[in-house]
Protein backbone atom coordinates (compact mmCIF):
# COMPACT_ATOMS: atom_id res chain seq x y z
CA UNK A 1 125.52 62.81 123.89
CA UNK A 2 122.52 64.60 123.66
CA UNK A 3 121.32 66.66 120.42
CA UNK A 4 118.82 69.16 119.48
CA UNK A 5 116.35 68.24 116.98
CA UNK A 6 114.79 71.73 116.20
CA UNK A 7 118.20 73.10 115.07
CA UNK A 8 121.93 72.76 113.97
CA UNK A 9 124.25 74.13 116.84
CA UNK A 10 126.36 77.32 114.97
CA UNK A 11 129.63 76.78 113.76
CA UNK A 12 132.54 79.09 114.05
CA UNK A 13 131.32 81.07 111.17
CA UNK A 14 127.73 81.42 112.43
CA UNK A 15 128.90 82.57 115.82
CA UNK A 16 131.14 85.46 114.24
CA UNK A 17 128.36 86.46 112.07
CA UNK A 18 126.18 86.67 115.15
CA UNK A 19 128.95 88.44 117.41
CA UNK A 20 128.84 90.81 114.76
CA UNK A 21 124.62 90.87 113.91
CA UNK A 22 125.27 92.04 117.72
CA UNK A 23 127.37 94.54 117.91
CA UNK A 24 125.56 96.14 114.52
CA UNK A 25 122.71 95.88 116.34
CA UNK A 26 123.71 97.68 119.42
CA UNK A 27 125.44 100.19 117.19
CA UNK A 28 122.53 101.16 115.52
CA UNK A 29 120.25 101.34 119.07
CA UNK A 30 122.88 103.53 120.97
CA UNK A 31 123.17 106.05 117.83
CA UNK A 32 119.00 106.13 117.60
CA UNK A 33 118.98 106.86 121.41
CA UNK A 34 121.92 109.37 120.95
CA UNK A 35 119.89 110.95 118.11
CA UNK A 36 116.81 111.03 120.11
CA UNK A 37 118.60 112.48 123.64
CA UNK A 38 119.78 115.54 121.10
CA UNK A 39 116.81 116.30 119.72
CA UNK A 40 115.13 116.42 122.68
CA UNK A 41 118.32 118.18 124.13
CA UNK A 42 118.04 121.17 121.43
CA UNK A 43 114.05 121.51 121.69
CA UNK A 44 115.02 122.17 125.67
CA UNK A 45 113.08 118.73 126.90
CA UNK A 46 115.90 117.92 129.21
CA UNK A 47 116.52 120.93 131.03
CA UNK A 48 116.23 120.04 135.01
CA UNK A 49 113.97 122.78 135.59
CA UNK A 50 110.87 120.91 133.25
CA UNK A 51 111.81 117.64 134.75
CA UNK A 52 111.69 119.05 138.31
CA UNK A 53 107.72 119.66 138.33
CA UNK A 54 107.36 115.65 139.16
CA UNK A 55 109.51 115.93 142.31
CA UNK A 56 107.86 118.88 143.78
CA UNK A 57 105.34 118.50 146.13
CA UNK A 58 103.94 122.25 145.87
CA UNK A 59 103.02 121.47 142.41
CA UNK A 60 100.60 118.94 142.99
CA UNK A 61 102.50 116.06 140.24
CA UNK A 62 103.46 113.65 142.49
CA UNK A 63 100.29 113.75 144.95
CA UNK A 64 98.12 113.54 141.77
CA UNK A 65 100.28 110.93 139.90
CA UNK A 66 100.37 108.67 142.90
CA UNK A 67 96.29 109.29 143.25
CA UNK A 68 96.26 107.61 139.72
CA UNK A 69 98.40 104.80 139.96
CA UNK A 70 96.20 103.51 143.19
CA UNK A 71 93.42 104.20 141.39
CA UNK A 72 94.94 101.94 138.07
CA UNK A 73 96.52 99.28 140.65
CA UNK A 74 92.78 98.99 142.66
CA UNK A 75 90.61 98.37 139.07
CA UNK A 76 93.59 96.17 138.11
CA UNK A 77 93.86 93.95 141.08
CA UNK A 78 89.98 93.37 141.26
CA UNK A 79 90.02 92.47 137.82
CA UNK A 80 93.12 90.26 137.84
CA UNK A 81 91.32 88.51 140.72
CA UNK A 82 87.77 88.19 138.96
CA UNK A 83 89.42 87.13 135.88
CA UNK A 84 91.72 84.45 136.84
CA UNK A 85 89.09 82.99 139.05
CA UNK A 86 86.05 82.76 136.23
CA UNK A 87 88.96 82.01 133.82
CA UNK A 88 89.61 78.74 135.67
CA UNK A 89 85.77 77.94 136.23
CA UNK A 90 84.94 78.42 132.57
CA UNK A 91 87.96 76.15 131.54
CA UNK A 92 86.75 73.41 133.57
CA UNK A 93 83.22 73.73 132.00
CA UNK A 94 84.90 73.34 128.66
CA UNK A 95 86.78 70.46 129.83
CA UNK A 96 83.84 69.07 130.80
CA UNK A 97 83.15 65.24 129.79
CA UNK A 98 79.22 66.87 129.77
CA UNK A 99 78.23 68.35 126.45
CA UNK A 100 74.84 70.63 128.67
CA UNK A 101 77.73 72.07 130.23
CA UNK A 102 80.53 71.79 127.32
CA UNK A 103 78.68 73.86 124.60
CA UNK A 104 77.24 76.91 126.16
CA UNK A 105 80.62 77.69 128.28
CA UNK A 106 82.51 77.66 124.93
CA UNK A 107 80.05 79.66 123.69
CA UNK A 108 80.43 82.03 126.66
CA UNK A 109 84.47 82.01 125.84
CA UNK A 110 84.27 82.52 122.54
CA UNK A 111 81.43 85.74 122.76
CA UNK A 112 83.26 87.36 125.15
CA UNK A 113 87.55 86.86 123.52
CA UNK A 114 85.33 88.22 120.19
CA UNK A 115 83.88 91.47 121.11
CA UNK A 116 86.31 94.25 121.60
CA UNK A 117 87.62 95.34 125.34
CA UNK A 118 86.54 98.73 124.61
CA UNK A 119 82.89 98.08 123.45
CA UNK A 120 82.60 95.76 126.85
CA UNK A 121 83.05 98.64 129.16
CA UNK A 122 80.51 100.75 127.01
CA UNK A 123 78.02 98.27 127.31
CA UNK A 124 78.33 98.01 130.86
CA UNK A 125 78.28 102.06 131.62
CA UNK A 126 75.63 102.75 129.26
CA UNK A 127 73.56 99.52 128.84
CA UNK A 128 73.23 98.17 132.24
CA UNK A 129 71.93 101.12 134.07
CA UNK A 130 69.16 101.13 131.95
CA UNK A 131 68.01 97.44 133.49
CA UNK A 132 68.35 98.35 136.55
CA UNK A 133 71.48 97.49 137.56
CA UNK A 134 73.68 100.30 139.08
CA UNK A 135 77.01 101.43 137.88
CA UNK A 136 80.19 103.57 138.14
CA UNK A 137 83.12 104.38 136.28
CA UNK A 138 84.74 101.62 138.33
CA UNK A 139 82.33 99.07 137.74
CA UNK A 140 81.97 99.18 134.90
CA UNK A 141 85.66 99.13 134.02
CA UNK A 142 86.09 96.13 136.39
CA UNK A 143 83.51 94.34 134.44
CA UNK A 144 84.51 94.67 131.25
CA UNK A 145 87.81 93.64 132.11
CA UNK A 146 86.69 90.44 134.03
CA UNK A 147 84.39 89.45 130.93
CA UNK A 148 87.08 90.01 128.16
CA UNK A 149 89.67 88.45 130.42
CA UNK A 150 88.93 85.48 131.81
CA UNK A 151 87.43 84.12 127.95
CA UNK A 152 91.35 84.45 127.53
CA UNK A 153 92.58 83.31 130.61
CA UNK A 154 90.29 80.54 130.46
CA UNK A 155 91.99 79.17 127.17
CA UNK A 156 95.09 79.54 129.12
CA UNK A 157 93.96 77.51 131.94
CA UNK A 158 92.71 75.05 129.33
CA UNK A 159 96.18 74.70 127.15
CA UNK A 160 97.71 74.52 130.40
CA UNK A 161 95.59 71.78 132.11
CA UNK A 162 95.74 69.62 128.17
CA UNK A 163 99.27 69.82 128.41
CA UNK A 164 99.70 67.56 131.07
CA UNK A 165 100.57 64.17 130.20
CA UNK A 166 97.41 62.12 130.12
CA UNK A 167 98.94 59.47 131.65
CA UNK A 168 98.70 61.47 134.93
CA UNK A 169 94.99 61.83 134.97
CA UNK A 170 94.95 58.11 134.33
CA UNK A 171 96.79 57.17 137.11
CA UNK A 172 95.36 59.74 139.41
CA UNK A 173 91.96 57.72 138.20
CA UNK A 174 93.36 54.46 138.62
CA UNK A 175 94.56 55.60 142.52
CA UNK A 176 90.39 56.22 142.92
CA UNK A 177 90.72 59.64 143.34
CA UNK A 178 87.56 61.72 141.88
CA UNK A 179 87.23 63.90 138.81
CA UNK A 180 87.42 67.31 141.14
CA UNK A 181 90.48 65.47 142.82
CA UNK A 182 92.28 64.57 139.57
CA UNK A 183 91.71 68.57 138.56
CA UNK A 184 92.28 70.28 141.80
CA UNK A 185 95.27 68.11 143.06
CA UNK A 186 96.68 66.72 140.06
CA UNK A 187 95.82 68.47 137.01
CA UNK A 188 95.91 72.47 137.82
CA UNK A 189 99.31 72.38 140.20
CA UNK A 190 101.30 71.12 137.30
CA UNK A 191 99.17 73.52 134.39
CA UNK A 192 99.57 76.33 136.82
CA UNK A 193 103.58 76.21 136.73
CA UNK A 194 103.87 75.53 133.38
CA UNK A 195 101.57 78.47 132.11
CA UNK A 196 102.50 81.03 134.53
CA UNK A 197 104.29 83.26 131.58
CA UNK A 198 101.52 83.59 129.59
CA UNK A 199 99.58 83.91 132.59
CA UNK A 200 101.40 86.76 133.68
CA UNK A 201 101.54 88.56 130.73
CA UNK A 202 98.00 88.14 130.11
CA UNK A 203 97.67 90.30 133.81
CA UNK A 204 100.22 92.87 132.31
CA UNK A 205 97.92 92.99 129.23
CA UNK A 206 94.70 93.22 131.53
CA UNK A 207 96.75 96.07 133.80
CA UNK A 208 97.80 98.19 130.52
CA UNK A 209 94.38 97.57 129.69
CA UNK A 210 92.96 99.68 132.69
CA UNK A 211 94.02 103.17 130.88
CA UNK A 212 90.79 102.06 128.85
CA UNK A 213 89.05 103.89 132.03
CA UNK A 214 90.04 107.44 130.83
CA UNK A 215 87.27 106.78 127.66
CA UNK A 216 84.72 106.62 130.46
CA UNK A 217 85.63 109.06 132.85
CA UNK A 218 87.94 106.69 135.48
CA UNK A 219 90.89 108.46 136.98
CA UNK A 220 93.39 106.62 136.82
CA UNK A 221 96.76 106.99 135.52
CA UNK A 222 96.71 107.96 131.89
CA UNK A 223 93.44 110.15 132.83
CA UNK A 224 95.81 112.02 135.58
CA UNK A 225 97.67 112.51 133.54
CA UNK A 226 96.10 113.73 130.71
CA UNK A 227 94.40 116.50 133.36
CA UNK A 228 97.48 117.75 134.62
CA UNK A 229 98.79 118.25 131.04
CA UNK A 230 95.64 120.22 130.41
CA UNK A 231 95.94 122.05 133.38
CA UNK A 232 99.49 122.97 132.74
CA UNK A 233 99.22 123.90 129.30
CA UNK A 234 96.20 126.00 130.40
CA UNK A 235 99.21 128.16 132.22
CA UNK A 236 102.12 127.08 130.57
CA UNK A 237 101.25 125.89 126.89
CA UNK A 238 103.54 123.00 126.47
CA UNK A 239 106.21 123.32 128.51
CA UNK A 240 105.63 119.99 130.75
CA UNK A 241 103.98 118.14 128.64
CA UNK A 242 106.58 115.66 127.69
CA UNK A 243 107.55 115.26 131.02
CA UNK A 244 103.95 113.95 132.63
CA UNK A 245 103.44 111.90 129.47
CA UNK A 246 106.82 110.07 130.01
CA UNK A 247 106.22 110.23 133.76
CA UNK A 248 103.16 108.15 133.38
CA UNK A 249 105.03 105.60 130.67
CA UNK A 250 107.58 104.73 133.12
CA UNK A 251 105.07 104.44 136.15
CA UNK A 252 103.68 101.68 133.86
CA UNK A 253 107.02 100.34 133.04
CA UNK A 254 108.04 99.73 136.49
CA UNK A 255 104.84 98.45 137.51
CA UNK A 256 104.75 95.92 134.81
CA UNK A 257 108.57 94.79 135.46
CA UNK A 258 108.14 94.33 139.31
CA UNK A 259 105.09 91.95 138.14
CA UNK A 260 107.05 90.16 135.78
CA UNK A 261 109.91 89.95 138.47
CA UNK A 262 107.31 88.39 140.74
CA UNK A 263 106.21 86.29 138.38
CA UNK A 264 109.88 84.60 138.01
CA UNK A 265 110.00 84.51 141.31
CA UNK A 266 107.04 82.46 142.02
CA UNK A 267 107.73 80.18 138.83
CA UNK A 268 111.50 79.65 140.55
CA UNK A 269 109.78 78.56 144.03
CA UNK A 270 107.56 76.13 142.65
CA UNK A 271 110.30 74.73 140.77
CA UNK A 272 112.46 73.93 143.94
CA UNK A 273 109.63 72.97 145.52
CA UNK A 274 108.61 70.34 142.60
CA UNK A 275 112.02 69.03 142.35
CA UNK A 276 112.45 68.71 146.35
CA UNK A 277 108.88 66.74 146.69
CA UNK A 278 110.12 64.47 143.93
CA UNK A 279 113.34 63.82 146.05
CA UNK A 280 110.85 62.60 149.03
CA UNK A 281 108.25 60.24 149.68
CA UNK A 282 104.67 60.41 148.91
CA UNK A 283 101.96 59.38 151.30
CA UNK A 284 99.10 58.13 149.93
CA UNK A 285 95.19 59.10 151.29
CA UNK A 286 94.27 56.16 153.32
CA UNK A 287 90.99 55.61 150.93
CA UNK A 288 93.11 54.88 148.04
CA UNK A 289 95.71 52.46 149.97
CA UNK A 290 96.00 48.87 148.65
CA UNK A 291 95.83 46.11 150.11
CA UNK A 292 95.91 47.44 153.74
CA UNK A 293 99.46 47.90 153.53
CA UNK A 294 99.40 51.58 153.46
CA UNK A 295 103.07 53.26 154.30
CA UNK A 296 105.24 54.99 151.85
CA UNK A 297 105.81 55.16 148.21
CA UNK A 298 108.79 56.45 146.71
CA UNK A 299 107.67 58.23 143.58
């Protein structure tokens, strides 16, 4: 019979209190909701006619609102891919059993999770130019998201790789398998699957991140639109202002879900496929056979 040691399974009384924790709960949501549809409801918000401005094409919304969320998927995507791949680098320099390379990449990490996002993508608009080094709007949003994100991601890759038990790195070692070998084939699989959450959200942090671009002139979605809003009021006053805001929050919603959603899915697959391996036999490389036998080895 198997227990849990972090807390006392709920009696009968704890699981009515909870039942009813619940349904308070849900009570309290559906009559803030209700309270917030009829306010909007008497200030006119939800009449069809505002609401039908992001479905027509004559207007210009959608065109414009899909323009923006390429434009925040494209910055997103190259830094997601910059990121995670310096992230890893750096947290195998800190890993490192080499203090030369130990101390400075640490040093990197921690500069770079210290300063603010914000003040990165400044530097890199305003700063670089001025050495030489050209930039845009997009660059220099793309680079100050790589910078600030992979010092995090890199402590993710590195609480990920330490939480391995050691004694696989020993036996990987003990097989004669090389340090790179022990990391690439042994080491990151394992970290990878067992820090893909936080790995994920860290992306949905970096992609929520991109409307930092509207502070330096990048169109993408918040900056889209925050110009159609202008434009409308300029004709309109307010009238579909609440609309493109919330238009633009639920862009990001669903954007963020379907990567979450992909994110389970993956984590799933490598799950089956960790559990089937372990049901089969393992080859092993012919330079780390013993004793000329070679063949199979059930694991």
């Amino acid at each position: 019979m198997s227990t849990n040691v972090l807390f006392d399974l709920p009696g009968p009384r704890a699981r009515r209190r909870q039942r009813i924790g619940t349904i308070v709960g849900i009570v309290v949501v559906l009559g803030l909701l209700g309270l917030a549809l009829w306010r909007l409801g008497t200030n006119g918000q939800l009449e069809p006619a505002r609401w039908a401005i992001l479905f027509d094409p004559a207007s210009g919304v959608p065109q414009a609102l899909w323009d923006g969320l390429v434009n925040t998927l494209a910055v997103a995507a190259v830094g997601m891919v910059l990121a995670t791949v310096l992230g890893a680098l750096l947290a195998v320099g800190r890993l490192s059993d080499h203090a030369w390379v130990r101390a400075p990449v640490g040093l990197v990490i921690e500069f770079f999770r210290a300063v603010p996002l914000l003040i990165l993508i400044l530097f890199c608009l305003l700063f670089l130019p001025t050495v030489g080094v050209p930039m845009t709007a997009f660059r220099a949003l793309v680079l100050g998201l790589t910078l600030y994100n992979m010092a995090v991601l890199a402590e993710i890759f590195r609480a990920g790789i330490l939480s391995v038990d050691r004694g696989q790195r020993e036996a990987a070692s003990a097989l004669g398998m090389r340090k790179t070998q022990v990391m690439t084939l042994v080491l990151l699989p394992q970290a990878v699957r067992r820090m893909l959450p936080v790995l994920v959200a860290q992306l949905v942090v970096l992609l929520k991140d991109s409307s930092l671009g509207f502070i330096v002139g990048y169109v993408e979605l918040l900056r889209t639109a925050r110009s159609l809003v202008e434009f409308f009021n300029f004709q309109f006053g307010s009238l579909y202002t609440f609309q493109l805001y919330v238009a633009a929050g639920l862009i990001y919603i669903v954007v963020n879900v379907l990567l979450s959603t992909l994110a389970r899915y993956v984590e799933r697959r490598t799950r089956r496929s960790a559990k089937t391996a372990a049901t089969e036999e393992a080859e092993l490389p012919a330079d780390v056979q013993m004793g000329g036998g070679g063949g199979a080895v059930p694991v």
